[in-house]
C-alpha atoms as a PDB file:
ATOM      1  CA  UNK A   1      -2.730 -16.181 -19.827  1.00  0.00           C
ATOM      2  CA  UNK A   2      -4.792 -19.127 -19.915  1.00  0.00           C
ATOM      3  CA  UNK A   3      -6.601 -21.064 -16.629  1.00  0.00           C
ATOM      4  CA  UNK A   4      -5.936 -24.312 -15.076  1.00  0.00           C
ATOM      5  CA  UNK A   5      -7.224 -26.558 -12.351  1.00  0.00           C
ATOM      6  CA  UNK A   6      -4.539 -28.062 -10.690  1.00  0.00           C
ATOM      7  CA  UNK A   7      -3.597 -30.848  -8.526  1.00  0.00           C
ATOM      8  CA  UNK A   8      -1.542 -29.843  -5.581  1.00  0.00           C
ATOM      9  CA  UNK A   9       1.047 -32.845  -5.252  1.00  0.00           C
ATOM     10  CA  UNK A  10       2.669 -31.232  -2.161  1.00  0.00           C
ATOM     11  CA  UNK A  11       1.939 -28.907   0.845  1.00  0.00           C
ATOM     12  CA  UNK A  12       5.001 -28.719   3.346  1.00  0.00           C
ATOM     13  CA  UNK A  13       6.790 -25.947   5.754  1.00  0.00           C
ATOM     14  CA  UNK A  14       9.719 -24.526   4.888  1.00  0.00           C
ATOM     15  CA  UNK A  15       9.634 -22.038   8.388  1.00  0.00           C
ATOM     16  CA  UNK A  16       6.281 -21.695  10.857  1.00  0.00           C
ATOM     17  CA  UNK A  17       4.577 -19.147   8.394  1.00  0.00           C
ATOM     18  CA  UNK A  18       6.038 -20.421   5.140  1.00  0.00           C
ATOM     19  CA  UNK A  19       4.286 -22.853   2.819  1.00  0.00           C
ATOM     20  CA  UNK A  20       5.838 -24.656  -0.178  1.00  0.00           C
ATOM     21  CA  UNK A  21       3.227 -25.906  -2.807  1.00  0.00           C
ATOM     22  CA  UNK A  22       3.357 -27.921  -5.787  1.00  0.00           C
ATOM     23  CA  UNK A  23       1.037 -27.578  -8.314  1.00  0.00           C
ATOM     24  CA  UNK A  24       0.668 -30.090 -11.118  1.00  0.00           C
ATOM     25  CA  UNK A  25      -0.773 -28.517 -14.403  1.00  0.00           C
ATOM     26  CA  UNK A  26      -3.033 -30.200 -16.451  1.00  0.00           C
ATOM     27  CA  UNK A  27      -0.563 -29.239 -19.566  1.00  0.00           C
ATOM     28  CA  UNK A  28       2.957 -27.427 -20.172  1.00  0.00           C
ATOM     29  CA  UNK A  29       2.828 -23.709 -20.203  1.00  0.00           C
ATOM     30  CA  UNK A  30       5.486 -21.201 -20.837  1.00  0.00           C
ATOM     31  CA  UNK A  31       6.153 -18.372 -18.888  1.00  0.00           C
ATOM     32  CA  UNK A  32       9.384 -16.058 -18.280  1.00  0.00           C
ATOM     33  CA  UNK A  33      11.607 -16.334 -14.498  1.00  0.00           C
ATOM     34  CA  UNK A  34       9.734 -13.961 -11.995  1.00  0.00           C
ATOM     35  CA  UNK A  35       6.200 -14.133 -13.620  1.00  0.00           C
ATOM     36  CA  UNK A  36       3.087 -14.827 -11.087  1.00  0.00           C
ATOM     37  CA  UNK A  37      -0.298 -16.503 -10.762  1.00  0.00           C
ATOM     38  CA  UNK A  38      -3.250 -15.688 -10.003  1.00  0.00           C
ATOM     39  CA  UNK A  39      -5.880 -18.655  -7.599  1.00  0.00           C
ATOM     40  CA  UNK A  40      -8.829 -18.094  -8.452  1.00  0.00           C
ATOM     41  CA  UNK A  41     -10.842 -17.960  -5.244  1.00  0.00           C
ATOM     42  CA  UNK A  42     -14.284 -16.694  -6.754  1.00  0.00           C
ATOM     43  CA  UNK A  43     -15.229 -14.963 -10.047  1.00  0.00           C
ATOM     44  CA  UNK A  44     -13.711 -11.381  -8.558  1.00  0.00           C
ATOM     45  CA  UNK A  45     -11.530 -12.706  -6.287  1.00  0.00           C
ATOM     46  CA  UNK A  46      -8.280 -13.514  -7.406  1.00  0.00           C
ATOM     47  CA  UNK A  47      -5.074 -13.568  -5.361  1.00  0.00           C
ATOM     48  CA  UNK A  48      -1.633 -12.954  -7.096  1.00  0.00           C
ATOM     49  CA  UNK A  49       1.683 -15.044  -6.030  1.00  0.00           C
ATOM     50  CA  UNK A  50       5.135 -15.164  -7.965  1.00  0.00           C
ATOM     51  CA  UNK A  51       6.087 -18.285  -9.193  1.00  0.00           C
ATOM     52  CA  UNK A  52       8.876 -19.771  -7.772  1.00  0.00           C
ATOM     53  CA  UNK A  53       9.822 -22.585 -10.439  1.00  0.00           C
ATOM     54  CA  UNK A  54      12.899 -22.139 -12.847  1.00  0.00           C
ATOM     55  CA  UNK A  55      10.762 -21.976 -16.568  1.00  0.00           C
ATOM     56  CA  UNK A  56      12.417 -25.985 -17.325  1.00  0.00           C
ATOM     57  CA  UNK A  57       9.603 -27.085 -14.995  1.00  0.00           C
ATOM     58  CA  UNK A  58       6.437 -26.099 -17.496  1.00  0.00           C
ATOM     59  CA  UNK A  59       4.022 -28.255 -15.972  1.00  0.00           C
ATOM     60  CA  UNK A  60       4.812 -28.276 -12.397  1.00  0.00           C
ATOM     61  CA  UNK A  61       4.759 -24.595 -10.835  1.00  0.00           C
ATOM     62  CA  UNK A  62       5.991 -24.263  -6.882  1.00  0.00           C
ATOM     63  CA  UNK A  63       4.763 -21.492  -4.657  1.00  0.00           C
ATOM     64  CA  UNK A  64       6.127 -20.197  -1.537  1.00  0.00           C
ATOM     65  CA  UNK A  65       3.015 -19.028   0.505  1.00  0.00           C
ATOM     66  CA  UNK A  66       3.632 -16.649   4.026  1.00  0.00           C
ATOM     67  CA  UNK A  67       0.101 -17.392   5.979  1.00  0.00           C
ATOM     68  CA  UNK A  68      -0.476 -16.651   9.049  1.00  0.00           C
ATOM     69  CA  UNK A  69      -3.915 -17.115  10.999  1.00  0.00           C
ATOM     70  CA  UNK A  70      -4.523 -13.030  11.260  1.00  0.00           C
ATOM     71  CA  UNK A  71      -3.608 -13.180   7.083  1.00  0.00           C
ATOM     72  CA  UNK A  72      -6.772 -14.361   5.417  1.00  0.00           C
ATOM     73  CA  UNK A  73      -5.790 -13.481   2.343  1.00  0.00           C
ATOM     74  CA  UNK A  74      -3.017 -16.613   2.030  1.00  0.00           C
ATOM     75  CA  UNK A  75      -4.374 -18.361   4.827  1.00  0.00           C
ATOM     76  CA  UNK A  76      -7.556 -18.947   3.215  1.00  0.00           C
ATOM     77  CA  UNK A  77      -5.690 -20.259   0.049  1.00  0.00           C
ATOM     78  CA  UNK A  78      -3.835 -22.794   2.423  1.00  0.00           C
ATOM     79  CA  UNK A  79      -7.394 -23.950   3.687  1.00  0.00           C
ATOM     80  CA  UNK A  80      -8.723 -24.812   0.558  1.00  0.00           C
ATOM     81  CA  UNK A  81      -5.172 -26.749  -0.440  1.00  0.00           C
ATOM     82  CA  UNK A  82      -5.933 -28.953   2.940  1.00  0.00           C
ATOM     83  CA  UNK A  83      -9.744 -28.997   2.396  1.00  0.00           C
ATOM     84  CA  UNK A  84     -10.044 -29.766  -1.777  1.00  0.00           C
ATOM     85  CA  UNK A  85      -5.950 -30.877  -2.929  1.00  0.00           C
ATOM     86  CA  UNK A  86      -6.062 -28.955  -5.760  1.00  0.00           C
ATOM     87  CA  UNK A  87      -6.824 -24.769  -6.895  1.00  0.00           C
ATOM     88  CA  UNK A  88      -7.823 -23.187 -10.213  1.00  0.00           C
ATOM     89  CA  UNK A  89      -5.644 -20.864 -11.291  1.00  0.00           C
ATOM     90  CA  UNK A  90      -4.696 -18.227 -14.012  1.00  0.00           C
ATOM     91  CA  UNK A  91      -1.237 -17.891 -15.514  1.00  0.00           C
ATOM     92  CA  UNK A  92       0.988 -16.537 -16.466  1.00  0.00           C
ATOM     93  CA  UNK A  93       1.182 -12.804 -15.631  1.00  0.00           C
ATOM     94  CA  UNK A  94       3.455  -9.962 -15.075  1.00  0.00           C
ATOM     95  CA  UNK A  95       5.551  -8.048 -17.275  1.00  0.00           C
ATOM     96  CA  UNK A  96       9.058  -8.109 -14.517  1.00  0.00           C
ATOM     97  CA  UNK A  97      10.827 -11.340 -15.504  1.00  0.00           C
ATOM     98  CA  UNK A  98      14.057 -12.053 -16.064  1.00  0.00           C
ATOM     99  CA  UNK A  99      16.053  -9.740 -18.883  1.00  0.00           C
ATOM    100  CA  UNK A 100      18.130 -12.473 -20.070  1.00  0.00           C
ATOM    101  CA  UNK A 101      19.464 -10.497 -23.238  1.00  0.00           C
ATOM    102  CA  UNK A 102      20.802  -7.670 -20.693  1.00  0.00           C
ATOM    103  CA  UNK A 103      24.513  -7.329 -20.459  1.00  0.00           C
ATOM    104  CA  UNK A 104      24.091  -5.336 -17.148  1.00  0.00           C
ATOM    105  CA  UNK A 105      24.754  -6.989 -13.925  1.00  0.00           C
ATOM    106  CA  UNK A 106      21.760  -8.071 -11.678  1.00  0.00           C
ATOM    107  CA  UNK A 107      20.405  -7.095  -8.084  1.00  0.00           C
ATOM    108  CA  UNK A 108      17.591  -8.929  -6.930  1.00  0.00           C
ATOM    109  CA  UNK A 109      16.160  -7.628  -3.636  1.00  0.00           C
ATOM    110  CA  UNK A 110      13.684  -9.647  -1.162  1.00  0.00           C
ATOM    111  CA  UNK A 111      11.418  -9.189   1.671  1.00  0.00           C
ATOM    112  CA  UNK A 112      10.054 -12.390   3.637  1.00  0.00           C
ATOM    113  CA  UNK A 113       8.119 -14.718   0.963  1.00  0.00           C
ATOM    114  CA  UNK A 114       9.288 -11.807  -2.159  1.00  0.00           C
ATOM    115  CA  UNK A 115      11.711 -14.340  -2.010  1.00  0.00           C
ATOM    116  CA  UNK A 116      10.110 -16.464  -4.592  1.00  0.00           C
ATOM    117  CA  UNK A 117      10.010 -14.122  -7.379  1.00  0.00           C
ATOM    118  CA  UNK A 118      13.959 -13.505  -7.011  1.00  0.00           C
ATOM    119  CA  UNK A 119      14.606 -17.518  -6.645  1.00  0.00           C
ATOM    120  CA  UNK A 120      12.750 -17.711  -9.735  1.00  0.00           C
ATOM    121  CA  UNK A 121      14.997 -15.353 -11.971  1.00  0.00           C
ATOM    122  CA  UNK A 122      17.938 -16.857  -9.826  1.00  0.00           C
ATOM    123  CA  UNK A 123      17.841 -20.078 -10.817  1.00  0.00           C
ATOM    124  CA  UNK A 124      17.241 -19.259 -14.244  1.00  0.00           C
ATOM    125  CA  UNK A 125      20.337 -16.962 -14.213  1.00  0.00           C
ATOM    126  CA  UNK A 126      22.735 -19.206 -13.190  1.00  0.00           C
ATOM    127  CA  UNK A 127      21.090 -22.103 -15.480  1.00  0.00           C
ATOM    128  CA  UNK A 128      21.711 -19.648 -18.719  1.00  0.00           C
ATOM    129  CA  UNK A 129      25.350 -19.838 -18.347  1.00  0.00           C
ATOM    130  CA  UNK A 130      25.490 -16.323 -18.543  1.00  0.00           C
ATOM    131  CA  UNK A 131      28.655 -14.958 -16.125  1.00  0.00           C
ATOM    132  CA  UNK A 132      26.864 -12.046 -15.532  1.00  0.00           C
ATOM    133  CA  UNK A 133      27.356 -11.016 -11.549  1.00  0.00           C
ATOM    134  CA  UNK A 134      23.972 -11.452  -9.689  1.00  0.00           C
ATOM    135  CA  UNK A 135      24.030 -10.496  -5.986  1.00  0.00           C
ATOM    136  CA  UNK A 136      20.774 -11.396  -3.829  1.00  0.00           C
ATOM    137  CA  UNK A 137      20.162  -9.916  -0.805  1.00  0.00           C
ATOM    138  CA  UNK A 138      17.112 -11.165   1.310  1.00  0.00           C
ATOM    139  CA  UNK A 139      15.470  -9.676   4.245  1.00  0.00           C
ATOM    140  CA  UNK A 140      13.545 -11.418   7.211  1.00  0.00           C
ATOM    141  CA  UNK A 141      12.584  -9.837  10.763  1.00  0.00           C
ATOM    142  CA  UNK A 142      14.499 -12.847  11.763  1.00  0.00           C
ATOM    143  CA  UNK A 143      16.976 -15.372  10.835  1.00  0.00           C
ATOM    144  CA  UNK A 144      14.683 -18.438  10.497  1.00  0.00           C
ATOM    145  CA  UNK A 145      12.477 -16.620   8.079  1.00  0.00           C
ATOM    146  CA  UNK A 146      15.113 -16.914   5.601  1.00  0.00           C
ATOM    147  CA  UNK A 147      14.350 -20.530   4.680  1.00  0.00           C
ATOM    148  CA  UNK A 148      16.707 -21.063   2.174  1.00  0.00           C
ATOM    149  CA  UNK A 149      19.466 -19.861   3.828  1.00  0.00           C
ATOM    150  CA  UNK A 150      21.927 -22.920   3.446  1.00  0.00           C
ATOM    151  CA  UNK A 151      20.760 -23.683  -0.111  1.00  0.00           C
ATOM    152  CA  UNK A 152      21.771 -20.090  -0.723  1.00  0.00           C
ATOM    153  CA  UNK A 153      25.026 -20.123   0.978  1.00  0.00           C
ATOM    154  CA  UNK A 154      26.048 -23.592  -1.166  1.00  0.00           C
ATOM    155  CA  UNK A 155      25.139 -21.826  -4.730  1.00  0.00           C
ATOM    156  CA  UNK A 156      27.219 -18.929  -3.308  1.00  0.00           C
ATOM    157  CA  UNK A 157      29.743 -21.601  -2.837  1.00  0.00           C
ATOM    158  CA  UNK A 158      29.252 -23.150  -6.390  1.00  0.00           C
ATOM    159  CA  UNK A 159      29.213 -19.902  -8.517  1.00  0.00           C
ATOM    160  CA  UNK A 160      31.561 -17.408  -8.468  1.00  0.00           C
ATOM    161  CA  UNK A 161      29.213 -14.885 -10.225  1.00  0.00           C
ATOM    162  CA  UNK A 162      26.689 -16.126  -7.493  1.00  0.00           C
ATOM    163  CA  UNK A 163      27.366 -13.590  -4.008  1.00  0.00           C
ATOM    164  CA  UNK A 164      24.834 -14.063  -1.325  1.00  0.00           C
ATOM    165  CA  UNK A 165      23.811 -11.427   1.271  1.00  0.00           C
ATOM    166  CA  UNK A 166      21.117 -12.188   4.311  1.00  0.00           C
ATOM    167  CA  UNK A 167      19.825  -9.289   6.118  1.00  0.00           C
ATOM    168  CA  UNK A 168      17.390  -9.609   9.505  1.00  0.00           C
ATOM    169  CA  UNK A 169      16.160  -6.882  11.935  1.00  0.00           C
ATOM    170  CA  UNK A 170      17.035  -9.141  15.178  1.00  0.00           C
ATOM    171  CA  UNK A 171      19.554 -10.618  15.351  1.00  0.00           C
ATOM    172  CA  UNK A 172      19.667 -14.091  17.705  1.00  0.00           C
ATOM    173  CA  UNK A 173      22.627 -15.905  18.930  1.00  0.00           C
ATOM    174  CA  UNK A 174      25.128 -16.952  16.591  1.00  0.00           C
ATOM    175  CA  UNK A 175      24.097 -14.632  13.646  1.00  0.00           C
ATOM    176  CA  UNK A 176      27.245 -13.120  11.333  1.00  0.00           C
ATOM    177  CA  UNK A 177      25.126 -11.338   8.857  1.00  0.00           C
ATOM    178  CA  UNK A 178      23.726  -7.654   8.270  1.00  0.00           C
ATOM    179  CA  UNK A 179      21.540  -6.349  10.747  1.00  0.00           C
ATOM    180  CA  UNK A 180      19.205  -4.393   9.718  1.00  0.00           C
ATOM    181  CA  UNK A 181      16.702  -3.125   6.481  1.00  0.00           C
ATOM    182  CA  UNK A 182      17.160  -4.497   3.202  1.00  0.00           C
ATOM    183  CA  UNK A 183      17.231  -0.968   1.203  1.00  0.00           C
ATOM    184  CA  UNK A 184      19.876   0.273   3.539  1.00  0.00           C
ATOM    185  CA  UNK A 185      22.163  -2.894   2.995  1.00  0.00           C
ATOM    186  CA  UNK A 186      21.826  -2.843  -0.649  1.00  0.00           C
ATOM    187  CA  UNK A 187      22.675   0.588  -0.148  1.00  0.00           C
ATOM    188  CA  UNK A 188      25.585   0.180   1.753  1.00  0.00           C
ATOM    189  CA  UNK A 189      27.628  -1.992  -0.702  1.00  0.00           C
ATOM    190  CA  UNK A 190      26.888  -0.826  -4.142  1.00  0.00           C
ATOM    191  CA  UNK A 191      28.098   2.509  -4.875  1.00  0.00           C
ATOM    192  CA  UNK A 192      27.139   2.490  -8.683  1.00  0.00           C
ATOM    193  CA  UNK A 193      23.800   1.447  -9.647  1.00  0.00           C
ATOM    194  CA  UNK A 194      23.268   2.679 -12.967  1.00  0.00           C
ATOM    195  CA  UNK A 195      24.770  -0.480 -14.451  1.00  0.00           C
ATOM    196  CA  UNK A 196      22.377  -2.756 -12.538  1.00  0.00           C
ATOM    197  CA  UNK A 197      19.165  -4.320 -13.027  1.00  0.00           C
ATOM    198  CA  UNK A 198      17.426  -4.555  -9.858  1.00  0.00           C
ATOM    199  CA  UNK A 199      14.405  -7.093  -9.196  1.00  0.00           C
ATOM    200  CA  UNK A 200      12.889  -6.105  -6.627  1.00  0.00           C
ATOM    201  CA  UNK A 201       9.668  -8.403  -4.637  1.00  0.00           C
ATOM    202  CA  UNK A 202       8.218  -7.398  -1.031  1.00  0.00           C
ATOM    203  CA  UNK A 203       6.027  -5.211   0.945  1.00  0.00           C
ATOM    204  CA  UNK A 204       4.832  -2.026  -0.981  1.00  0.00           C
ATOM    205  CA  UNK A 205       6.523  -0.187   1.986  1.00  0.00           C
ATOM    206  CA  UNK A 206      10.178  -1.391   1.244  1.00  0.00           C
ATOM    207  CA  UNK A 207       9.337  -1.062  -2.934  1.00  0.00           C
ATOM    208  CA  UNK A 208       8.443   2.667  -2.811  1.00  0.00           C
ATOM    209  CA  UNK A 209      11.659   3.081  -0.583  1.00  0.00           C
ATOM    210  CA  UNK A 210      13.648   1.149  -3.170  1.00  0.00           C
ATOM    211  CA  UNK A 211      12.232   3.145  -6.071  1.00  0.00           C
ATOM    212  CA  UNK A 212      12.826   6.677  -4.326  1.00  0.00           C
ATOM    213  CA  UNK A 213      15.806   6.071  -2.940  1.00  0.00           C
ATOM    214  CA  UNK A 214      17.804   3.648  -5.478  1.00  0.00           C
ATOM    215  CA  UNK A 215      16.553   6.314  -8.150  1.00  0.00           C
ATOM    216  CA  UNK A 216      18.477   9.451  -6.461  1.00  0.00           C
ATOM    217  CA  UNK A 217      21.440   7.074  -6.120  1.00  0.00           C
ATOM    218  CA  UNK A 218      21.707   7.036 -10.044  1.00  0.00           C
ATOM    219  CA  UNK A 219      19.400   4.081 -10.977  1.00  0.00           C
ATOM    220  CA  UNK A 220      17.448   4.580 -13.786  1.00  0.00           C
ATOM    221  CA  UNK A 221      14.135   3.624 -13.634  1.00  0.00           C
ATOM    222  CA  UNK A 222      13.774   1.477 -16.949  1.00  0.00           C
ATOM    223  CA  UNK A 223      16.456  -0.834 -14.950  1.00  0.00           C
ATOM    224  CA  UNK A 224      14.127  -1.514 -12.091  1.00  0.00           C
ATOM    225  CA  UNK A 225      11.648  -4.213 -11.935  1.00  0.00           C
ATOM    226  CA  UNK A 226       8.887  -5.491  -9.905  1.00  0.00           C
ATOM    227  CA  UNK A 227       5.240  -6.015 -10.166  1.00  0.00           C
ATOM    228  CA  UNK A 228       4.637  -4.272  -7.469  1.00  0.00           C
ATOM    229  CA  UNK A 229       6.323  -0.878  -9.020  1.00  0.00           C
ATOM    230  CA  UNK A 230       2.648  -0.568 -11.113  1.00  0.00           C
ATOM    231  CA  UNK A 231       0.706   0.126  -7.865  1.00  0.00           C
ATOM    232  CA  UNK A 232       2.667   2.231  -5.984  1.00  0.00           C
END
């Protein structure tokens, strides 16, 4: 882990509450699909977010950033973007990347902006070659919070290891997906999970509920990673 200032080339929406960044780093670093960062706000405040970026891209890392005006904790990250155009940060971290030496298929599992750590170890997936299945299934409260949607459904389209599965809790007009919770969804289509590793990125609510739950179905828990598994 090393630290960086950074220029932020680019700060655009990809949904209301969604922010894309680009940070440019001052030199190439290597770090493993579904690693994080830390911005360094102050000397003991530091704020963790997954990297988004496929590991090719060693000097440019992108973020996907959920901020909302009652969420200081991103939103205040966001203000200093707009107010300075750049952000010191420390990286990389995390120790639940990407397995690419596994032979085991792969579930990757995402609530709202969790999305970014699974995007990560997708892309890097399907860039190995490897013709290992990988089934993503994402979770919003609605359907626009799944902003990748249509990129998603086109790699679906392009790799038949590739399967796609959106999940929301409301469902508007003209939605064809699963309704519902993530865990339950996951749940509902794979019967065997104890030749899967799961990735799994999102509130600490829906993590616990993965580990407990995924666990009594037969998943061992040396085949399920997240960050988030080391706080809960």
């Amino acid at each position: 882990m090393k630290q960086f200032s950074c220029k932020v080339t680019a700060l655009e929406t990809l949904s209301p509450n969604v922010y894309r960044v680009l940070l440019e780093l001052p030199e190439a670093i290597e770090f493993v699909a579904g690693q994080y960062l830390q911005v360094v706000m102050g000397e003991r405040d530091k704020r963790p977010f997954s990297i988004a970026s496929c590991p090719s891209k060693t000097r440019e890392l992108e973020l996907h950033i959920g901020a909302t005006p009652d969420n200081p904790y991103a939103m205040e990250v966001i203000e200093a973007i707009r107010a300075n155009g750049e952000l010191t940060i420390e990286a990389p971290l995390g120790d639940a990347g990407y397995r690419e030496d596994s032979d085991r298929s792969l579930i990757l599992i995402a609530g709202g902006t969790g999305f970014s750590y699974t995007w990560s170890i997708l892309q890097a997936h399907l860039r190995s070659g490897s013709k290992r299945p990988v089934t993503l299934y994402w979770g919003g409260r609605k359907a626009a919070d799944l902003y990748y949607d249509e990129k998603l459904k086109q790699l679906s389209d392009d790799h038949a290891n590739f399967h796609y599965r959106p999940v929301v809790e409301e469902a508007g007009a003209g939605w064809h997906g699963t309704i519902g919770l993530v865990p339950h969804a996951v749940l509902a289509e794979q019967s065997d999970l104890s030749d899967a590793d799961v990735y799994v990125a999102g509130r600490f609510e829906m993590v616990r509920v993965i580990r407990d739950d995924f666990h009594a179905r037969g998943l061992p828990l040396a085949q399920l990673y997240g960050d988030a598994l080391a706080f809960i």
